[in-house]
Protein backbone atom coordinates (compact mmCIF):
# COMPACT_ATOMS: atom_id res chain seq x y z
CA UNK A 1 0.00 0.00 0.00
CA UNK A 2 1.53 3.32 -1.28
CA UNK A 3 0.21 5.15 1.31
CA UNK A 4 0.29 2.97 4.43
CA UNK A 5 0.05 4.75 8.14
CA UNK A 6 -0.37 8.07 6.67
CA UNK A 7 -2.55 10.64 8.00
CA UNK A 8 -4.10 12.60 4.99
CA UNK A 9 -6.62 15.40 5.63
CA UNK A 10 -8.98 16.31 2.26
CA UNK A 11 -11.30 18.98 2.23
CA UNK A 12 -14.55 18.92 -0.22
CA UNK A 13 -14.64 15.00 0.43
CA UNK A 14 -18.19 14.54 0.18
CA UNK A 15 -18.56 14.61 -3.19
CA UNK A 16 -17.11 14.57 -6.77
CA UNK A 17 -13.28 14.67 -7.02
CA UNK A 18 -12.66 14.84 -2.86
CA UNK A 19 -14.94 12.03 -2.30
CA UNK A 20 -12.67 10.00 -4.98
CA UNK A 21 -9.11 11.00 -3.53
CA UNK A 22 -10.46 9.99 -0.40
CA UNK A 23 -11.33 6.77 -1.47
CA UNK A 24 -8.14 6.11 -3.24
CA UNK A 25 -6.11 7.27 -0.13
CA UNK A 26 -8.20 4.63 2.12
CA UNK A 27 -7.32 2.41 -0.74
CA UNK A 28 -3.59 3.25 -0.44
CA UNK A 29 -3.74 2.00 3.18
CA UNK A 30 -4.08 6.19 4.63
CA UNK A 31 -6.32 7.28 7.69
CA UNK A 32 -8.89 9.73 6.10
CA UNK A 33 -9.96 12.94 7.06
CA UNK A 34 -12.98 13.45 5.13
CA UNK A 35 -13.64 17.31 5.42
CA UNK A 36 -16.74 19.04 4.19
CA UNK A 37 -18.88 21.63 4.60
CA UNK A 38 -21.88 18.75 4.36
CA UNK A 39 -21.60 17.01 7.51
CA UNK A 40 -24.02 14.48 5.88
CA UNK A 41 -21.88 14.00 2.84
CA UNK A 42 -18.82 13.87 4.62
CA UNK A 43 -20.42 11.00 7.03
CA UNK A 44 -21.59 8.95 4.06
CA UNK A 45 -18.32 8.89 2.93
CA UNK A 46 -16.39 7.69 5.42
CA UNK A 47 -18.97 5.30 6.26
CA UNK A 48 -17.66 4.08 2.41
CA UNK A 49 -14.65 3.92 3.83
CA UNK A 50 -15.02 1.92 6.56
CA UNK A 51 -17.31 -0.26 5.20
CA UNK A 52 -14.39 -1.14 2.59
CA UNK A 53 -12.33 -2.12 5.38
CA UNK A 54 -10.32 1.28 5.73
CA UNK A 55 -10.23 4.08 8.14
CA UNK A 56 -12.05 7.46 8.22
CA UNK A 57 -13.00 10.30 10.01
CA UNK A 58 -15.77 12.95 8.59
CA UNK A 59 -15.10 16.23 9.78
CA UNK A 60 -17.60 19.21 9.46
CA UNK A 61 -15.27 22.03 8.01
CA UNK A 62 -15.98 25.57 6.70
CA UNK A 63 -12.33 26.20 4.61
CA UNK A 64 -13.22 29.77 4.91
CA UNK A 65 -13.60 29.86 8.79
CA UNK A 66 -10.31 29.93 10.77
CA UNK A 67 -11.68 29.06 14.20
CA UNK A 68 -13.06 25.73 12.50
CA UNK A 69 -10.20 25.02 10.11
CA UNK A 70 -7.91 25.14 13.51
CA UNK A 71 -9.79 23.59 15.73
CA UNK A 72 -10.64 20.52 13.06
CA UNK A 73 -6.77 20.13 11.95
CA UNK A 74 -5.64 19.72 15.75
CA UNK A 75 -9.17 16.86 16.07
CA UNK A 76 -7.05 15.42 13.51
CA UNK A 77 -3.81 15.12 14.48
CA UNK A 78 -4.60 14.63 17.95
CA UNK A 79 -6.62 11.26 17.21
CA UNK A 80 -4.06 10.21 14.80
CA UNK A 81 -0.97 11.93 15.63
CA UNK A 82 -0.11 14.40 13.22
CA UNK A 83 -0.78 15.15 9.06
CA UNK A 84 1.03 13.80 6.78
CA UNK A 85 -0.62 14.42 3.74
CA UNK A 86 -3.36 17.92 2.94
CA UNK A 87 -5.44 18.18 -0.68
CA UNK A 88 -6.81 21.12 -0.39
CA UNK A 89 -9.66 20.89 -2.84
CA UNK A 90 -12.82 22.66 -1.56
CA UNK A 91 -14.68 24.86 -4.35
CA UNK A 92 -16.99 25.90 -6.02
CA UNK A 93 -17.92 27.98 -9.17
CA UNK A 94 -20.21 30.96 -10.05
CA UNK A 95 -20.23 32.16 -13.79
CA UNK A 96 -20.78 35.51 -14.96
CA UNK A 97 -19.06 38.10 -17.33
CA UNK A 98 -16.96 40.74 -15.35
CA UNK A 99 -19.08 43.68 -14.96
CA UNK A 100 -21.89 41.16 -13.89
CA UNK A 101 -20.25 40.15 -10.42
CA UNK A 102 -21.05 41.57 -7.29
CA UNK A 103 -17.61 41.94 -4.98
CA UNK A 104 -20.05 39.87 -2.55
CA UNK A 105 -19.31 37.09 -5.31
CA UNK A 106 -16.01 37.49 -6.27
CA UNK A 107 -14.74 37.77 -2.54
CA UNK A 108 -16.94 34.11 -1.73
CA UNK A 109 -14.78 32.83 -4.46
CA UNK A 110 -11.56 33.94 -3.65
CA UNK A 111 -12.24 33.07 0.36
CA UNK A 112 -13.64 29.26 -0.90
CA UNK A 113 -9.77 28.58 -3.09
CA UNK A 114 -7.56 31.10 -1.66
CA UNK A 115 -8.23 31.56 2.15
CA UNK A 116 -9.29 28.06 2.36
CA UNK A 117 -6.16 26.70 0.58
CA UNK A 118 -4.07 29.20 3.20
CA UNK A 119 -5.72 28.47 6.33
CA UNK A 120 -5.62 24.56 5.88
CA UNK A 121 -1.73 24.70 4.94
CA UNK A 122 -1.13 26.96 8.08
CA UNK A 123 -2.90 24.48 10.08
CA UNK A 124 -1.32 21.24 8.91
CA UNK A 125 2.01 22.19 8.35
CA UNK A 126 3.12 22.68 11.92
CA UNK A 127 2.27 19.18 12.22
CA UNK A 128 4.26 17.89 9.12
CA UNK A 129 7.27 19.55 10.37
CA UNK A 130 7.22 18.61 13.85
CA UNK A 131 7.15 14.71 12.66
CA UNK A 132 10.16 14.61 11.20
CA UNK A 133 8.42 12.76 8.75
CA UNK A 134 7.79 15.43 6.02
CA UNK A 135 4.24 15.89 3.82
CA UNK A 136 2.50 16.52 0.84
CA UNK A 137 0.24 19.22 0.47
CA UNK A 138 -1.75 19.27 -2.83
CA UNK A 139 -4.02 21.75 -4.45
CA UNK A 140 -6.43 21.05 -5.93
CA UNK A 141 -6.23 23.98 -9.45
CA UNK A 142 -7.60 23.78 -12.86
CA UNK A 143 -6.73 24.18 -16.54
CA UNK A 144 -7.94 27.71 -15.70
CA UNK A 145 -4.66 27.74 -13.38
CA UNK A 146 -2.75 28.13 -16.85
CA UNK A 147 -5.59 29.37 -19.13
CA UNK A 148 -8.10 31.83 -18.97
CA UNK A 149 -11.73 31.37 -19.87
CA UNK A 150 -15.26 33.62 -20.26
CA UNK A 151 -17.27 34.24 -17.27
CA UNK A 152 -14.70 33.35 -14.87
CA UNK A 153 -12.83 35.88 -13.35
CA UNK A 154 -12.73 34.93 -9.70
CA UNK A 155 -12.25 31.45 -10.10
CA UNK A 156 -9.52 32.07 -12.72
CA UNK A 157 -7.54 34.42 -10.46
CA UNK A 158 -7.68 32.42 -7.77
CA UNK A 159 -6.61 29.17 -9.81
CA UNK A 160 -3.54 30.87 -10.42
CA UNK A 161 -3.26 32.21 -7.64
CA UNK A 162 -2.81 28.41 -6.20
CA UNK A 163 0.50 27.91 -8.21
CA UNK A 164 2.17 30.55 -6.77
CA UNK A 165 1.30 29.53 -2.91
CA UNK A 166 2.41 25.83 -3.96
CA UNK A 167 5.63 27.32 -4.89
CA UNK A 168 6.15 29.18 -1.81
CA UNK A 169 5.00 26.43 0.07
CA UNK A 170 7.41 24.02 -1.53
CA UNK A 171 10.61 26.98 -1.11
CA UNK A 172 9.48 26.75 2.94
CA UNK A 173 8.66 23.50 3.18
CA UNK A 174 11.54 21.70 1.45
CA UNK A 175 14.23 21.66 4.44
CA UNK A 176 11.20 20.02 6.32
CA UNK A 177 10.40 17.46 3.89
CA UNK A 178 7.40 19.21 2.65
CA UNK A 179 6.04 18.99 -0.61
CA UNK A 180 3.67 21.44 -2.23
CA UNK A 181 2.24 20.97 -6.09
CA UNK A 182 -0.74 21.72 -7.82
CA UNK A 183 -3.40 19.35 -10.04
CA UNK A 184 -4.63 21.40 -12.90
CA UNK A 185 -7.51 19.02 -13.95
CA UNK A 186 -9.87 19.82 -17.18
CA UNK A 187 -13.55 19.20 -17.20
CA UNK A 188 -14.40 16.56 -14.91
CA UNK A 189 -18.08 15.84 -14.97
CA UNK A 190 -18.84 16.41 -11.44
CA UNK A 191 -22.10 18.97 -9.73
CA UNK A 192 -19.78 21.38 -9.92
CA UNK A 193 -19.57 20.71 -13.62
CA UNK A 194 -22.98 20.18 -14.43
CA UNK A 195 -24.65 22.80 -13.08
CA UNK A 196 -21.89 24.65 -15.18
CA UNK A 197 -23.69 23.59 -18.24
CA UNK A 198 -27.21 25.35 -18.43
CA UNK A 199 -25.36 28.78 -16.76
CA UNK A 200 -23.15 29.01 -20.16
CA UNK A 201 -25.97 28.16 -22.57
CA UNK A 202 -28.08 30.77 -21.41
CA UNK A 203 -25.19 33.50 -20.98
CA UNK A 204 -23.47 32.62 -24.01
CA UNK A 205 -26.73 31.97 -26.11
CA UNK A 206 -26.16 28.36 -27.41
CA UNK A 207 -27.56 24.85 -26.52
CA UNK A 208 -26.06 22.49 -23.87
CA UNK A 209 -24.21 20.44 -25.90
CA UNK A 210 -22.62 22.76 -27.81
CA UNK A 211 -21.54 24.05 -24.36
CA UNK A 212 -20.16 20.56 -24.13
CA UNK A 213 -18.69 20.05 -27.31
CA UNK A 214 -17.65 23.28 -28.65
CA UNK A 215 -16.43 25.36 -25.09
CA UNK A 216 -15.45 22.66 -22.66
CA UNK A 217 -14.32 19.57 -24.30
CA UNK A 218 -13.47 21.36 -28.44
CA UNK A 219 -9.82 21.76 -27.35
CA UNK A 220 -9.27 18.10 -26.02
CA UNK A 221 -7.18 15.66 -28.26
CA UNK A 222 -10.21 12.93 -27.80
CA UNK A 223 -13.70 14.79 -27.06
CA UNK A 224 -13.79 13.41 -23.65
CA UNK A 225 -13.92 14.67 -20.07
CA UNK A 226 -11.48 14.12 -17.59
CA UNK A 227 -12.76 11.53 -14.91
CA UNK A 228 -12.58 11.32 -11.18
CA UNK A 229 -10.49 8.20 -11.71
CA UNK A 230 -7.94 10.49 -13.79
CA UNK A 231 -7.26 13.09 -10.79
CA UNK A 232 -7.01 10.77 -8.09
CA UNK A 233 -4.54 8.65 -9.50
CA UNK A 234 -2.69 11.94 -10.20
CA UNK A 235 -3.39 12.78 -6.05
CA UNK A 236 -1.97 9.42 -4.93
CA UNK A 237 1.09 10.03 -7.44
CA UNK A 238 1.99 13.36 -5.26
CA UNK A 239 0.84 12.23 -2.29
CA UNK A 240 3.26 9.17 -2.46
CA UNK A 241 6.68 10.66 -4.32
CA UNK A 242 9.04 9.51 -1.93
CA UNK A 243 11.21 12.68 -2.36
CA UNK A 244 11.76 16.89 -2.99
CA UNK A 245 12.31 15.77 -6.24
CA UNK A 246 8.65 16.87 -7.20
CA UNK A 247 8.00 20.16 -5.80
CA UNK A 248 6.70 23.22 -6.46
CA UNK A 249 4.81 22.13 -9.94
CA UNK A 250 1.56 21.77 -11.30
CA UNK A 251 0.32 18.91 -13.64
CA UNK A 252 -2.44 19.25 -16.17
CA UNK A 253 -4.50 16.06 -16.67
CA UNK A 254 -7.06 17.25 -19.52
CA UNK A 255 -6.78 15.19 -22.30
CA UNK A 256 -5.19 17.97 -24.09
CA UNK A 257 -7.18 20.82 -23.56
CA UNK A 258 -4.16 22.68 -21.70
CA UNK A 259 -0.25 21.50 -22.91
CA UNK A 260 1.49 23.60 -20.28
């Protein structure tokens, strides 16, 4: 088992791509923290878990709220001694042109990617370094990390915004043993993704499917979305590189729709 008495922590487990690192991690042989905002999501999944024969814990976590981010990190490492591993991959997505966003908006989105990705790595790193046994922390970015798209300015900026934390991260964290890199997935077909869908036909004025073929998936080599499957193997890849070797970079998996 790749991952075998590891402690990983990942936020926005109770559905879509969380829920499927956090299988793959109990998988791998980790302890899961399943983090969410839905309590009730977050309990079915570890109940998933556990029912597979691994080990879980849900955890009711608002990213954005530093009293709850704190006090559910040090839960964490207190029942299982420490953190070895963070994906930091809570989000969500509001589409709009520009001048159409309120700053209510654009400062939800930047507080759900951003403040979220900060205040979990301030939380879990103390506990990395004081192991001596290092960490991975992984966020959790887009294609839009690299590319820019209509309609999305917050979640755009804040994408890229992710690279450059990693990077600092990775700079900090290296003399620890601490990893920091970034998964820059395409269109996975998640909520998240679908509720995308009838948004951009009615802003941009064309059906859903030419949503489907001709903005999300017309720059892939095959026509297809990226799957849950995709990512988290990608996740357990970082999460298990034995060394500093990989640091401080971000890896597309979009069947072609980025090649950065």
């Amino acid at each position: 088992m790749k991952l075998d008495g590891k402690v990983a922590v990942v936020t926005g487990a109770g559905s879509g791509i969380g829920r499927a690192i956090a299988l793959i991690y109990a998988r791998e042989g980790a302890k899961v923290a399943v983090a969410d905002l839905n309590e009730t999501a977050a309990g079915a999944v570890t109940a998933q878990i556990v029912q597979l024969g691994g080990k879980a814990m849900s955890v009711a976590m608002d990213v954005t709220d530093e009293s709850a981010v704190t006090a559910g990190i040090s839960s964490i490492a207190t029942l299982w001694g420490g953190v070895d591993i963070l994906v930091s991959n809570a989000g969500v997505q509001i589409v709009h042109p520009l001048e159409e966003f309120s700053f209510s908006e654009w400062k939800r989105m930047l507080a759900i990617h951003m403040d979220g990705a900060f205040l979990t790595t301030r939380a879990c790193l103390p506990h990395m370094y004081a192991s001596g046994r290092g960490g991975s922390v992984i966020y959790m970015g887009s294609v839009h990390s690299k590319e820019a798209s209509v309609l999305k300015a917050p979640y755009v900026a804040a994408k890229h915004g992710l690279i450059g934390l990693a990077k600092v991260v990775a700079k900090e964290g290296g003399k620890h043993g601490v990893r920091a890199n970034v998964i820059c997935p395409g269109f996975v077909r998640t909520p998240l993704v679908d509720k995308q869908i009838p948004e951009q036909a009615k802003t941009l004025g064309i059906s859903e499917a030419d949503v489907i073929s001709k903005v999300m998936l017309k720059d892939t080599v095959d026509g297809e979305f990226t799957t849950l499957d995709d990512v988290a193997e990608v996740a357990l890849m970082f999460a298990a590189f034995p060394s500093n070797a990989l640091t401080g970079q971000s890896l597309v998996v979009s069947h072609g729709w980025s090649m950065q």
